[in-house]
PDB file of N, CA and C in Angstrom:
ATOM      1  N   UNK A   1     334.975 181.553 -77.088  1.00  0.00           N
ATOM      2  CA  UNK A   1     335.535 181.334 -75.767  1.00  0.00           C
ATOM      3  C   UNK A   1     334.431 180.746 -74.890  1.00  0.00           C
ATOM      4  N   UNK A   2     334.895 179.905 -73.638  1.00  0.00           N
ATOM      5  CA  UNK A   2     333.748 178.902 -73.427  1.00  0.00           C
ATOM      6  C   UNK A   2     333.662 179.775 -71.929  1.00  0.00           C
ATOM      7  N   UNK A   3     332.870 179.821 -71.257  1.00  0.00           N
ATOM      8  CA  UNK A   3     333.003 180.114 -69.516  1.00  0.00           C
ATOM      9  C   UNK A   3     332.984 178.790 -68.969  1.00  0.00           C
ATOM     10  N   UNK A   4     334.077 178.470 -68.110  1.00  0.00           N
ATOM     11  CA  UNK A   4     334.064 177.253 -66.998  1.00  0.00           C
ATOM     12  C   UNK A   4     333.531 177.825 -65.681  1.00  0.00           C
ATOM     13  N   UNK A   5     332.688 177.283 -65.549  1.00  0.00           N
ATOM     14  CA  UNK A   5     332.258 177.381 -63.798  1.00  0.00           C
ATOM     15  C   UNK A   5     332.859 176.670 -62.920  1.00  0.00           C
ATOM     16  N   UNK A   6     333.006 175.017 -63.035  1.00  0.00           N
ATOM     17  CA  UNK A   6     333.445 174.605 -62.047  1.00  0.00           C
ATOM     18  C   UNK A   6     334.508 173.685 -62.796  1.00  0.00           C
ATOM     19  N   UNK A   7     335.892 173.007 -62.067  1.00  0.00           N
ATOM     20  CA  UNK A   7     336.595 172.007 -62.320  1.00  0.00           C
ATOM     21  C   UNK A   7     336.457 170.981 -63.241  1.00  0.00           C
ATOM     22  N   UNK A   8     334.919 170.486 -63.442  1.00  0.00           N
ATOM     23  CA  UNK A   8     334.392 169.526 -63.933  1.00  0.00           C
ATOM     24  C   UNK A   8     334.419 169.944 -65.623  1.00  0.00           C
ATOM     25  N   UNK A   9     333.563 171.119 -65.059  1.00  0.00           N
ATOM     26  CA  UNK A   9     333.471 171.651 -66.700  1.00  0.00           C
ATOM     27  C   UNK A   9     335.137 171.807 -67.344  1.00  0.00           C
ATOM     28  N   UNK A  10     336.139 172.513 -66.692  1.00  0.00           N
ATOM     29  CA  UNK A  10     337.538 172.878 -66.980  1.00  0.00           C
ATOM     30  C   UNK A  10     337.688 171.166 -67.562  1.00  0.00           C
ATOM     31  N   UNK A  11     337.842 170.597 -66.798  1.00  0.00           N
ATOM     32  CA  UNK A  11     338.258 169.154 -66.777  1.00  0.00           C
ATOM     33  C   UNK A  11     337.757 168.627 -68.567  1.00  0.00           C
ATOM     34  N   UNK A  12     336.704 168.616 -68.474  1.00  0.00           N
ATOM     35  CA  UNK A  12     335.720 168.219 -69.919  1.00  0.00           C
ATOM     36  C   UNK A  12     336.198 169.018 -71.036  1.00  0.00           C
ATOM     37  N   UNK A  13     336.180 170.254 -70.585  1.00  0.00           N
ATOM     38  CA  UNK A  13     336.760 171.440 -71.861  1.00  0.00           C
ATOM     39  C   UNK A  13     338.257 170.469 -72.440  1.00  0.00           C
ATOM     40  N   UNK A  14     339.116 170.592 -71.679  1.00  0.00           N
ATOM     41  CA  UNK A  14     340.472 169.768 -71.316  1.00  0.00           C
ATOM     42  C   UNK A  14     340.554 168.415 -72.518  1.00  0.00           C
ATOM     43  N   UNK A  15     340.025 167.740 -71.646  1.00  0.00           N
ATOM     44  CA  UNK A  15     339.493 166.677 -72.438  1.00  0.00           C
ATOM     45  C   UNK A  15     339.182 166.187 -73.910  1.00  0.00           C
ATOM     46  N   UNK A  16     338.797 167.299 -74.075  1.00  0.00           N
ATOM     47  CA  UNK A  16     338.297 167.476 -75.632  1.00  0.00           C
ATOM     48  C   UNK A  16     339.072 168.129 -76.472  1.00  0.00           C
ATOM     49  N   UNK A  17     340.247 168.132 -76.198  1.00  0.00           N
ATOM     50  CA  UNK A  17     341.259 168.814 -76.928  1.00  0.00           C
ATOM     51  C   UNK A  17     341.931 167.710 -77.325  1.00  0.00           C
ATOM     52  N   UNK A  18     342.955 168.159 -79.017  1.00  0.00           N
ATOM     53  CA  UNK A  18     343.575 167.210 -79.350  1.00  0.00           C
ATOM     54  C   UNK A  18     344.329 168.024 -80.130  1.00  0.00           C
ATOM     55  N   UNK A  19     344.962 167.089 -81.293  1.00  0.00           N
ATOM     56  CA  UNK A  19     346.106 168.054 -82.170  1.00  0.00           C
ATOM     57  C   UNK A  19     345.352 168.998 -83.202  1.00  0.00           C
ATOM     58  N   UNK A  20     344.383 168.918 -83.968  1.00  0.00           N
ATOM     59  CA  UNK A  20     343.560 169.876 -84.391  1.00  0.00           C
ATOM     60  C   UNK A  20     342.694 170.718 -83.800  1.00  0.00           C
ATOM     61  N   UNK A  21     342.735 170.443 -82.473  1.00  0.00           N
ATOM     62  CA  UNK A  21     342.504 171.188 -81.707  1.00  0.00           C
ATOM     63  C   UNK A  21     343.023 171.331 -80.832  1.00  0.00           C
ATOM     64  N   UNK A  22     344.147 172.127 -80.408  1.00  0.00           N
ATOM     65  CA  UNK A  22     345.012 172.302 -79.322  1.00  0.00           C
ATOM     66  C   UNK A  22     345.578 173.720 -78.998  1.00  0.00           C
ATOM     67  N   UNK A  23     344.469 174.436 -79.490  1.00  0.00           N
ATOM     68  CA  UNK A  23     344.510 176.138 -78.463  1.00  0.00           C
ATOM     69  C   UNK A  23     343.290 176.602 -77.935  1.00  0.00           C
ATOM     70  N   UNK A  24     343.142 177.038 -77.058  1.00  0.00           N
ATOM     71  CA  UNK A  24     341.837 177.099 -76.249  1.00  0.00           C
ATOM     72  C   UNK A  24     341.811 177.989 -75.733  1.00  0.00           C
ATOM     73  N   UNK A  25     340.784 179.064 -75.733  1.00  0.00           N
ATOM     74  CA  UNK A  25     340.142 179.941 -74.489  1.00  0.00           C
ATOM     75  C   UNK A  25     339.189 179.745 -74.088  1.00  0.00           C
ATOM     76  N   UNK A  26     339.551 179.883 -72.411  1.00  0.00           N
ATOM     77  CA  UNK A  26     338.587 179.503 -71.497  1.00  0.00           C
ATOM     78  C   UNK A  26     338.051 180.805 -70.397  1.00  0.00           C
ATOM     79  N   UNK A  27     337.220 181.476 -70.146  1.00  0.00           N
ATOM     80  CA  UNK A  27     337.007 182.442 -68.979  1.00  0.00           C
ATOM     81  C   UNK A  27     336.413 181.950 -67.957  1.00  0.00           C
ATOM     82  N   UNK A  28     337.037 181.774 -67.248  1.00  0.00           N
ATOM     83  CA  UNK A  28     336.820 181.418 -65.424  1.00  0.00           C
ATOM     84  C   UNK A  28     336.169 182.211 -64.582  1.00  0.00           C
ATOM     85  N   UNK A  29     335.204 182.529 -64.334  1.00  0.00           N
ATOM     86  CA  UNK A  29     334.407 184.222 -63.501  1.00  0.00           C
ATOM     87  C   UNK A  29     335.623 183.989 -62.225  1.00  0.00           C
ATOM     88  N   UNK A  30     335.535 185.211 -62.121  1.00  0.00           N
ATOM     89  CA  UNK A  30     336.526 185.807 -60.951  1.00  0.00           C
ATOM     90  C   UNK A  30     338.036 185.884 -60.864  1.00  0.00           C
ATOM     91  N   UNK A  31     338.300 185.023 -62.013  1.00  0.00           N
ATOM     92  CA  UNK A  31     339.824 184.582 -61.997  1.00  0.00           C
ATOM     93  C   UNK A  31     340.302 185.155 -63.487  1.00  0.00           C
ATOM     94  N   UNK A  32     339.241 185.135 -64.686  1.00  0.00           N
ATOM     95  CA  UNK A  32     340.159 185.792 -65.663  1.00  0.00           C
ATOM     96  C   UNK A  32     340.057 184.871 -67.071  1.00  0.00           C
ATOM     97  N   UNK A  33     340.547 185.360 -68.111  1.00  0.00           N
ATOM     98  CA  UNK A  33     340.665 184.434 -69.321  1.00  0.00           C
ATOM     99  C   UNK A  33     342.246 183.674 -69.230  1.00  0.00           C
ATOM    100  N   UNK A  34     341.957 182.611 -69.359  1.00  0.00           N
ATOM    101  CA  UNK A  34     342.902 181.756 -69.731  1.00  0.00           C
ATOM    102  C   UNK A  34     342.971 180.945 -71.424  1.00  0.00           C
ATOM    103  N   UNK A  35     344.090 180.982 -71.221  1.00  0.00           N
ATOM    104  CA  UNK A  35     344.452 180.458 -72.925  1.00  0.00           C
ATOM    105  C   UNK A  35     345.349 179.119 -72.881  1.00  0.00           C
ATOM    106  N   UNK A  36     344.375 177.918 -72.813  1.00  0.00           N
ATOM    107  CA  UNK A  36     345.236 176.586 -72.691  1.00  0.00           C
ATOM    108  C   UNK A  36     346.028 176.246 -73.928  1.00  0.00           C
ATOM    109  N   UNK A  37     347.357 175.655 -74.194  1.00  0.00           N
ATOM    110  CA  UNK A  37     347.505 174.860 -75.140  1.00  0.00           C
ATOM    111  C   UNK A  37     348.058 173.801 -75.007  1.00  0.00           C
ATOM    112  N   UNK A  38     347.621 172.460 -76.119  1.00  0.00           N
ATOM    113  CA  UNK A  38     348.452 171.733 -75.699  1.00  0.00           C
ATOM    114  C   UNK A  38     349.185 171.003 -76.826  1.00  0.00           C
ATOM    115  N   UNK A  39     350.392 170.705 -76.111  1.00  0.00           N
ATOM    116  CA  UNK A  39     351.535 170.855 -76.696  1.00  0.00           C
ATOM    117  C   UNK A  39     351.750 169.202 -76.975  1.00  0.00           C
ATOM    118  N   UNK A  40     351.277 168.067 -76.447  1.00  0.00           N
ATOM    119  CA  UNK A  40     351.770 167.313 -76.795  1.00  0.00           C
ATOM    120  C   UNK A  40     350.360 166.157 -76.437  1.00  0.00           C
ATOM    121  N   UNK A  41     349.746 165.235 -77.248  1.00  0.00           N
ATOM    122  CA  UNK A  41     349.066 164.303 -76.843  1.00  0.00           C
ATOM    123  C   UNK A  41     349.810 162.930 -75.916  1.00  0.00           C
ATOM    124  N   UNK A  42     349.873 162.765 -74.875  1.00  0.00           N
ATOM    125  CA  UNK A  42     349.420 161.435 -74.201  1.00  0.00           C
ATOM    126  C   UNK A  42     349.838 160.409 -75.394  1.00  0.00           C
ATOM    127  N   UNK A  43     350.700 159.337 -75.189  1.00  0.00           N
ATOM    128  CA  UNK A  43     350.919 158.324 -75.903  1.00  0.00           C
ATOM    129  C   UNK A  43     349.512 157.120 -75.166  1.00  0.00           C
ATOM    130  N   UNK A  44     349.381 156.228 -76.081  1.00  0.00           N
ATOM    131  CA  UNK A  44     347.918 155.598 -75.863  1.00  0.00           C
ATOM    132  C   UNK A  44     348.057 154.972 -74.417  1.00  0.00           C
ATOM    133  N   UNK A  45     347.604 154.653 -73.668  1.00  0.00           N
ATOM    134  CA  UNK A  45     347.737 153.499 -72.504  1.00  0.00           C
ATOM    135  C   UNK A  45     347.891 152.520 -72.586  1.00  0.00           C
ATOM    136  N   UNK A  46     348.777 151.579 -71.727  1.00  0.00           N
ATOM    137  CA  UNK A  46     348.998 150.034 -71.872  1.00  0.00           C
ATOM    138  C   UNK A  46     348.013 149.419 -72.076  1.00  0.00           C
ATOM    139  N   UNK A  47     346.577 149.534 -71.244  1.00  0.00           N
ATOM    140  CA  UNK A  47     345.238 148.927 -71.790  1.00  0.00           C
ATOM    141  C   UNK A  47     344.778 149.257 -73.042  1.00  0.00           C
ATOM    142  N   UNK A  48     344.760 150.234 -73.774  1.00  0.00           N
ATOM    143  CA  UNK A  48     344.636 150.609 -75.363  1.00  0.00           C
ATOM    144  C   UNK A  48     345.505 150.107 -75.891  1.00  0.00           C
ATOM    145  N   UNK A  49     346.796 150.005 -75.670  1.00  0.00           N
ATOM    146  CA  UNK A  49     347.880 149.303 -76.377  1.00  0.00           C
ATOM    147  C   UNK A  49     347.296 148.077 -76.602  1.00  0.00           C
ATOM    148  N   UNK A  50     346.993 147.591 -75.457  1.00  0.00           N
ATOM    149  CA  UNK A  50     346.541 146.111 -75.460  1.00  0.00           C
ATOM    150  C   UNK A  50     345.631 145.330 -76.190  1.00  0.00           C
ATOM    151  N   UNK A  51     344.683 146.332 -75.960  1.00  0.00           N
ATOM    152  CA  UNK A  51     343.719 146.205 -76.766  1.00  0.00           C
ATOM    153  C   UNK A  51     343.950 145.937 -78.244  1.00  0.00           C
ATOM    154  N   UNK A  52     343.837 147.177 -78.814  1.00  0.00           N
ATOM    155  CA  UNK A  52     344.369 147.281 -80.193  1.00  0.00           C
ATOM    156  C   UNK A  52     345.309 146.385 -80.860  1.00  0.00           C
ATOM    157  N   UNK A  53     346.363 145.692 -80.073  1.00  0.00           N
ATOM    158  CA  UNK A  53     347.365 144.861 -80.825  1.00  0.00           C
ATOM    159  C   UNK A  53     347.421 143.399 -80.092  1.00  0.00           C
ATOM    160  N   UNK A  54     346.946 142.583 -81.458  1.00  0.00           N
ATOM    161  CA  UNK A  54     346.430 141.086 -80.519  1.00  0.00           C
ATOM    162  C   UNK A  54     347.772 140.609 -80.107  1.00  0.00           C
ATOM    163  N   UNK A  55     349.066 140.726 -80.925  1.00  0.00           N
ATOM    164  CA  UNK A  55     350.070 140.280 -80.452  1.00  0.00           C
ATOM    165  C   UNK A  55     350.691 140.808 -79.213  1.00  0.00           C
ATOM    166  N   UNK A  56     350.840 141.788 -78.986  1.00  0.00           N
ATOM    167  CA  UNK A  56     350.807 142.806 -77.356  1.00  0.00           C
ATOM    168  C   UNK A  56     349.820 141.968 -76.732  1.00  0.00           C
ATOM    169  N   UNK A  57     348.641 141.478 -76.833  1.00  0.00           N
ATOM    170  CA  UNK A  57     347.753 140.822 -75.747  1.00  0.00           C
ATOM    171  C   UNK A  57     348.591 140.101 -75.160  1.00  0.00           C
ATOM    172  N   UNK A  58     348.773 138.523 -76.708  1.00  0.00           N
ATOM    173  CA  UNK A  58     349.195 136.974 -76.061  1.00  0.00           C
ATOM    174  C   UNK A  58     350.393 137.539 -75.564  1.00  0.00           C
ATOM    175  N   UNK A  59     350.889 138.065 -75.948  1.00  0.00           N
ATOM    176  CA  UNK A  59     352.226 137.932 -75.421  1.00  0.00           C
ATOM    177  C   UNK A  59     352.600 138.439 -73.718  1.00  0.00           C
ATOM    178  N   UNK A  60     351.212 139.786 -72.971  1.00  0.00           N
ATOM    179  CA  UNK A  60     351.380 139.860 -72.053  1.00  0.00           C
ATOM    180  C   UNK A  60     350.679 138.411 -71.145  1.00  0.00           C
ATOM    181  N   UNK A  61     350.095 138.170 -72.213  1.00  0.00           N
ATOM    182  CA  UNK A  61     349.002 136.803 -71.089  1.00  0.00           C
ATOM    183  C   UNK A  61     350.258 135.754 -70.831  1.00  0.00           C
ATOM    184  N   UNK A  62     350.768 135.595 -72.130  1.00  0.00           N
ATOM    185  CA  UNK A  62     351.546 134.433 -71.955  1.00  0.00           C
ATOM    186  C   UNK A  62     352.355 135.032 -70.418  1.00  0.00           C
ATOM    187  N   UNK A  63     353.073 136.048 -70.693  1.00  0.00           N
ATOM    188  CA  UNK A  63     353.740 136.023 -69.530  1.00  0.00           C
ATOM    189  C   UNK A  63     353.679 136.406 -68.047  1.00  0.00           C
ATOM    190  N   UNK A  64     352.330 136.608 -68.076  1.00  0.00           N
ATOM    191  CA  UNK A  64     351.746 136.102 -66.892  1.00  0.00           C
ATOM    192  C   UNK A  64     351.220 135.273 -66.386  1.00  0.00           C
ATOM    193  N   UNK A  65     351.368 134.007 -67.250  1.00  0.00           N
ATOM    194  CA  UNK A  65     350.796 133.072 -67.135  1.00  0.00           C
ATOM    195  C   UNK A  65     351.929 132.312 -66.652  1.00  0.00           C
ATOM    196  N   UNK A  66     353.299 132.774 -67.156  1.00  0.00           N
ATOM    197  CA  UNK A  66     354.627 131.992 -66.921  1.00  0.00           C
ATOM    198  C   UNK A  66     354.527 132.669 -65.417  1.00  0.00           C
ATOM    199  N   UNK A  67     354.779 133.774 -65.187  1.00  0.00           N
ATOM    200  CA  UNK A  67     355.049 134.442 -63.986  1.00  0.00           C
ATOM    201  C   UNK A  67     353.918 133.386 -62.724  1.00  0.00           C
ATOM    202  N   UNK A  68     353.133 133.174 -62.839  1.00  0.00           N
ATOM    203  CA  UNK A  68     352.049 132.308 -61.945  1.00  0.00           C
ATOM    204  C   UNK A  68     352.889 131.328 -61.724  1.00  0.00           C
ATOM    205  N   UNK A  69     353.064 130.175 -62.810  1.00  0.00           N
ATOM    206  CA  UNK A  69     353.637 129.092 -63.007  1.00  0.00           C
ATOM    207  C   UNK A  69     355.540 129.095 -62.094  1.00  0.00           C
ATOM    208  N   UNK A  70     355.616 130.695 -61.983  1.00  0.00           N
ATOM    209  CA  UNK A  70     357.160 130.773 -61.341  1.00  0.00           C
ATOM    210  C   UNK A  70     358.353 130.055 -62.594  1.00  0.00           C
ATOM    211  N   UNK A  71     357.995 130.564 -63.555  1.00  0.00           N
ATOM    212  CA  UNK A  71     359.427 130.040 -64.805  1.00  0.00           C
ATOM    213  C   UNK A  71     359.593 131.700 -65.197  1.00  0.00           C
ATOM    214  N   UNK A  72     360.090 132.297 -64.212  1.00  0.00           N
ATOM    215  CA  UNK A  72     360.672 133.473 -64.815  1.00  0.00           C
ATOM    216  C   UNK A  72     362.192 133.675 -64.070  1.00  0.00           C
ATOM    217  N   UNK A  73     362.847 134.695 -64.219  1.00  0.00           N
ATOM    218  CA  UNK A  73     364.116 134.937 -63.787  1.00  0.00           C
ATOM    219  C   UNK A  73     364.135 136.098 -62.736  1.00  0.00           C
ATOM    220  N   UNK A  74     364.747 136.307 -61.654  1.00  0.00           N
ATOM    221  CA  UNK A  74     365.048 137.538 -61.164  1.00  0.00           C
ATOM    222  C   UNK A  74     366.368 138.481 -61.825  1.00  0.00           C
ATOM    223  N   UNK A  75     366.062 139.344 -61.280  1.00  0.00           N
ATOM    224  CA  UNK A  75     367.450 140.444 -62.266  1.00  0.00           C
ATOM    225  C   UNK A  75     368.635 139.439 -61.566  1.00  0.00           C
ATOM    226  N   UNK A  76     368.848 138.782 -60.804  1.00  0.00           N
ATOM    227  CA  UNK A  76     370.281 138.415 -60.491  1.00  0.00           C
ATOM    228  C   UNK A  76     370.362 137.219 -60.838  1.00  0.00           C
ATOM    229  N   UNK A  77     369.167 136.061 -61.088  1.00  0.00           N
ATOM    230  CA  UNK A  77     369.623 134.676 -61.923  1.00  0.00           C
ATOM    231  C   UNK A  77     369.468 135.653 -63.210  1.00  0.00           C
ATOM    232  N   UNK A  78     369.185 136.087 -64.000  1.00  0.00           N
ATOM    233  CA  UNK A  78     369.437 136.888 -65.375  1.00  0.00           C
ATOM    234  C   UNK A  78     370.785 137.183 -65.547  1.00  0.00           C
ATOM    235  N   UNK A  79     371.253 137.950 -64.589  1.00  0.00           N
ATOM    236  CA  UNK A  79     372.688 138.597 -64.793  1.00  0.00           C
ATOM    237  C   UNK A  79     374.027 137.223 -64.735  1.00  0.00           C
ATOM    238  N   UNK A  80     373.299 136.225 -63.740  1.00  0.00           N
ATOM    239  CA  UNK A  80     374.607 135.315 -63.666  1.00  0.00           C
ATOM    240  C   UNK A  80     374.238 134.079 -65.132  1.00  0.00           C
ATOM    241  N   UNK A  81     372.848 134.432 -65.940  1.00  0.00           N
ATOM    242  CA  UNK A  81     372.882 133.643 -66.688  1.00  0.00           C
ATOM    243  C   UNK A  81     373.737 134.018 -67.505  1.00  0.00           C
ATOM    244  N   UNK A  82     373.864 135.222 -68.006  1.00  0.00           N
ATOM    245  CA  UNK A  82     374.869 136.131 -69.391  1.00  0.00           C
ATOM    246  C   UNK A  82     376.030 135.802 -68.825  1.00  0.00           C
ATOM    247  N   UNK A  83     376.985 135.829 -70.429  1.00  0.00           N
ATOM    248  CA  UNK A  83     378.437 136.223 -70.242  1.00  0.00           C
ATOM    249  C   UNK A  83     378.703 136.980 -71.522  1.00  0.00           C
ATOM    250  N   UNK A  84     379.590 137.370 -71.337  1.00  0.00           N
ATOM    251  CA  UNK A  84     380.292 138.688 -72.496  1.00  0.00           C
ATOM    252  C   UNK A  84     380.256 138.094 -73.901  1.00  0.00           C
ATOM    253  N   UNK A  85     380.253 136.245 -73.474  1.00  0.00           N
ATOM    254  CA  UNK A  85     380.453 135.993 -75.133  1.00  0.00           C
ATOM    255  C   UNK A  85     378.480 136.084 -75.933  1.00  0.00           C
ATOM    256  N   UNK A  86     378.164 136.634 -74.999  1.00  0.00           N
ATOM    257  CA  UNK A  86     376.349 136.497 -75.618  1.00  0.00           C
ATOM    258  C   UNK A  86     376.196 137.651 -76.284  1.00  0.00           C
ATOM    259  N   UNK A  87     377.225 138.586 -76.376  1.00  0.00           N
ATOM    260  CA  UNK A  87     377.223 139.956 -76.704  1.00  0.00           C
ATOM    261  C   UNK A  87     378.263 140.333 -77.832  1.00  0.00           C
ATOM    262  N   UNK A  88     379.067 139.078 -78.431  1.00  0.00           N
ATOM    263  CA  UNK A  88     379.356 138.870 -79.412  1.00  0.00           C
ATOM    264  C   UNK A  88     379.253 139.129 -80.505  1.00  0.00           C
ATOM    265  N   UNK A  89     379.623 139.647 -81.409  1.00  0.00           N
ATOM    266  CA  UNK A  89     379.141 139.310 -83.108  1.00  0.00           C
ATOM    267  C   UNK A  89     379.202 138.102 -83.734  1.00  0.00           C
TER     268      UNK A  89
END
């Protein structure tokens, strides 16, 4: 069991948890033992996403690159572009 003194330390303890490691005791002076767990990891971040998958890159560059350029759609030229037969078999 670890003693946290301040937030920082809690914070770091926190931190360092994952799925092989995801039960924890912590004693806090004045406040008591606590027993963290955690139950579910954080899916990666859009910047890790990004990172990691070159096709996720071009594909956000490209379309911000269109979005600059103004060749994109708003939700309402989108909606009047569709018709029922696009939804077809």
């Amino acid at each position: 069991m670890e003693t946290v003194q301040t937030e920082t330390e809690l914070f770091d303890h926190i931190g360092r948890m994952n799925k092989a490691n995801s039960v924890s005791r912590v004693y806090i002076p004045g406040k008591g033992t606590f027993t963290i767990v955690l139950q579910e990891e954080d899916q990666l971040s859009i910047r890790a996403e990004i990172a990691s998958d070159p096709r996720l890159r071009q594909m956000i560059q490209d379309s911000r690159a269109d979005y600059k350029l103004g060749n994109g759609l708003n939700t309402k030229q989108f909606l009047q572009s569709i018709s029922p037969a696009d939804f077809e078999k």
